[in-house]
Protein backbone atom coordinates (compact mmCIF):
# COMPACT_ATOMS: atom_id res chain seq x y z
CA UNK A 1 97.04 77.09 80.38
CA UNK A 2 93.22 77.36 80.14
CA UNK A 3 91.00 79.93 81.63
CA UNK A 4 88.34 80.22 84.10
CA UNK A 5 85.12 81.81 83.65
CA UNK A 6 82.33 82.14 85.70
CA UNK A 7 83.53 78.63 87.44
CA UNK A 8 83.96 76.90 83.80
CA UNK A 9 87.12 75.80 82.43
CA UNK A 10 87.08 76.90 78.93
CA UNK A 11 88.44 74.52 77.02
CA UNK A 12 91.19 75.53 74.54
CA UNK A 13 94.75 75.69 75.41
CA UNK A 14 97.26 79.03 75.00
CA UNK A 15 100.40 79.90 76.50
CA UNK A 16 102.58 83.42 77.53
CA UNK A 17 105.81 83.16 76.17
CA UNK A 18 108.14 85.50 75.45
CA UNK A 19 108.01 87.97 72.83
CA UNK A 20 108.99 87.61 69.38
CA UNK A 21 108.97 90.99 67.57
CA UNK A 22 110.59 93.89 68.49
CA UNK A 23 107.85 96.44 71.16
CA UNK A 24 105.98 93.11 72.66
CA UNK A 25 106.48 92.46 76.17
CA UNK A 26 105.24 88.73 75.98
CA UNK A 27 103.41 86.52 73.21
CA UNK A 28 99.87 84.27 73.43
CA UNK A 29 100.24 81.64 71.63
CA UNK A 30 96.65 80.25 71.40
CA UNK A 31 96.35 76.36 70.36
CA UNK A 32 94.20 75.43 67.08
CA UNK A 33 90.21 74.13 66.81
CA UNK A 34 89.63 71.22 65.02
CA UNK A 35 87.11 69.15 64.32
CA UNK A 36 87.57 66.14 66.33
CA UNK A 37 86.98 67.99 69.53
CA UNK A 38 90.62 69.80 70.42
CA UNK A 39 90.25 72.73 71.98
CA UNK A 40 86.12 73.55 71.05
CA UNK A 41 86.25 76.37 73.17
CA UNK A 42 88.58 78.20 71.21
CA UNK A 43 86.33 81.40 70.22
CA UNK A 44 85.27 81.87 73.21
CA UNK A 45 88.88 81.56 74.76
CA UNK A 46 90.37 84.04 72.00
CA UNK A 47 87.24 86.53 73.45
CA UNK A 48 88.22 86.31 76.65
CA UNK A 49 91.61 86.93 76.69
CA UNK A 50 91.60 89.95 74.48
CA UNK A 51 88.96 91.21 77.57
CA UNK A 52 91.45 89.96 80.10
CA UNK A 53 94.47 91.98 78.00
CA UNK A 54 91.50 95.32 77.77
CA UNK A 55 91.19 95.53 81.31
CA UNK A 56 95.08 95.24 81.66
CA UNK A 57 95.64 97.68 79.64
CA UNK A 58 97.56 95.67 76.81
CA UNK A 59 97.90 96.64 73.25
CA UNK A 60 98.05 93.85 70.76
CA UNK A 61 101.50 94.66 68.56
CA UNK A 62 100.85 92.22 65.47
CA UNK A 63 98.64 88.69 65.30
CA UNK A 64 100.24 85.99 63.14
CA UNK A 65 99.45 82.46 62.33
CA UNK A 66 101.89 80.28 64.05
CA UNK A 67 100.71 76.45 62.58
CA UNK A 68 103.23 74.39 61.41
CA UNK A 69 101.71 74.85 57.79
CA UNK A 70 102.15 78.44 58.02
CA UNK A 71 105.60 78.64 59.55
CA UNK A 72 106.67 77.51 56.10
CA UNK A 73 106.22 80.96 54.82
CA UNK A 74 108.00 84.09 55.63
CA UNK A 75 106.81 85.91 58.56
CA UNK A 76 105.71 88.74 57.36
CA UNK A 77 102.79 86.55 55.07
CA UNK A 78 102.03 84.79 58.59
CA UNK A 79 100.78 88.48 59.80
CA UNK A 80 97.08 88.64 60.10
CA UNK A 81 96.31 91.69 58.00
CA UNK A 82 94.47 93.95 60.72
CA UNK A 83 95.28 97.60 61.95
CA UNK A 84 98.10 97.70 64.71
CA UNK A 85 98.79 98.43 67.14
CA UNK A 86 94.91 97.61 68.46
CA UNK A 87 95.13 99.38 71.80
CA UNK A 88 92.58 96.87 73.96
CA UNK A 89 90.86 99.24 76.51
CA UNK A 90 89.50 101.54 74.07
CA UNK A 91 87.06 98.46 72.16
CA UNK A 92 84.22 98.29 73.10
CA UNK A 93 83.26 95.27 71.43
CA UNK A 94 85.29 92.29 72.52
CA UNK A 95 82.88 90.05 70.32
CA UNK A 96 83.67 92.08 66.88
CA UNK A 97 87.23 91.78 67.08
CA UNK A 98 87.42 88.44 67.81
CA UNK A 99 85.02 87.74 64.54
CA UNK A 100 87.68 90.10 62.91
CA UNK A 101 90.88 88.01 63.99
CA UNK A 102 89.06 85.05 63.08
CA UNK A 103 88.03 86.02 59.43
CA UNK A 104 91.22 87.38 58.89
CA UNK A 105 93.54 84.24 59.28
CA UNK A 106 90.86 82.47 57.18
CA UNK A 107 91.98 84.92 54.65
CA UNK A 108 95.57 84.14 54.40
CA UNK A 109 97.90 81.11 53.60
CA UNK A 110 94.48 79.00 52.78
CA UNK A 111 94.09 76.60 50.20
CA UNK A 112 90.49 76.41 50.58
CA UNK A 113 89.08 76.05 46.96
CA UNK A 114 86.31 79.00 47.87
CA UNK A 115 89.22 81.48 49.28
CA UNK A 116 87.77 81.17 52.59
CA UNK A 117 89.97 79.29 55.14
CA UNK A 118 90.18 78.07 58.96
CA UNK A 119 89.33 80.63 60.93
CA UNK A 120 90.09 79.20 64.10
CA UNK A 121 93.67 77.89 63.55
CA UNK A 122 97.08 78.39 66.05
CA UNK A 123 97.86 81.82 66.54
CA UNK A 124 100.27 84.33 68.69
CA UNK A 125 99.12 87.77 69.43
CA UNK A 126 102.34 89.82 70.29
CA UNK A 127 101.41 92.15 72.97
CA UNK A 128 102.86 95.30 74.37
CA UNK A 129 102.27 96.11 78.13
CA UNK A 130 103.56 97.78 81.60
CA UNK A 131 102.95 94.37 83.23
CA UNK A 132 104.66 90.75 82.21
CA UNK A 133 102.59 88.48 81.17
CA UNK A 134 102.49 86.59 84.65
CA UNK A 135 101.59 89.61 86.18
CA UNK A 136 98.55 90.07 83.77
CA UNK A 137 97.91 85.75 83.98
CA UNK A 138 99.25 84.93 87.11
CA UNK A 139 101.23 81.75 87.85
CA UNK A 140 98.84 78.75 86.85
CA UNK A 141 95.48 79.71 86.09
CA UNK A 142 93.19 82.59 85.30
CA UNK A 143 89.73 83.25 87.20
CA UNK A 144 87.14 85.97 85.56
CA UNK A 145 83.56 86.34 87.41
């Protein structure tokens, strides 16, 4: 799935799944950046859909790192180290947090020499909601203004 905005795809692939810890009602699962031009919208995609999740009253639950490097380790060393649950309609600066999510799965499972990783790699936000994630995404595509 890829989003909409302003009458620009973004490019940079995700996906609503179901939920894999216990409180989430359905997972993001948002694809990696690299450099040879997969998914280059990525930050801007991750930005977006945290605003999208705000203004539907979502709370993000926990944030791991979902690569197939880091699915070697135990989950609980996949978990981006943030404070949850980060209740979406109350930040007011979509922008900060996304810089936050970012820096923080740089920070784990890296073997980057100067302890500085990725920091836009594939990731699921689990989040908790009233609505399913179809209601907040609808069936094939999502439009913002």
């Amino acid at each position: 799935m890829r989003l909409n905005v302003g009458g620009r795809e973004l490019v940079a692939d995700f996906e609503v799944q179901d939920p894999t810890v216990p409180g989430a009602r359905f997972s993001i699962v948002l694809e990696s950046k690299n450099g040879q031009g997969r998914n280059p919208d990525y930050f801007q995609t991750l930005e977006q859909l945290l605003k999208i999740l705000g203004s539907q009253g979502c709370k993000i639950v926990e944030i791991q790192l979902v690569s197939k490097p880091a699915l070697k380790f135990p989950p609980g060393e996949r978990v981006l180290p943030l404070n949850y649950p980060i209740y979406l309609p109350v930040v007011d600066d979509f922008a900060r947090l996304r810089k936050d999510i970012c820096r923080a799965q740089a920070s784990i499972i890296t073997r980057a020499k100067s302890g500085s990783g990725n920091s836009h790699r594939k990731i699921c936000l689990e989040v908790s909601s009233d609505k399913s994630g179809k209601e907040v995404f609808g069936i094939s595509s999502v439009n913002i203004v």
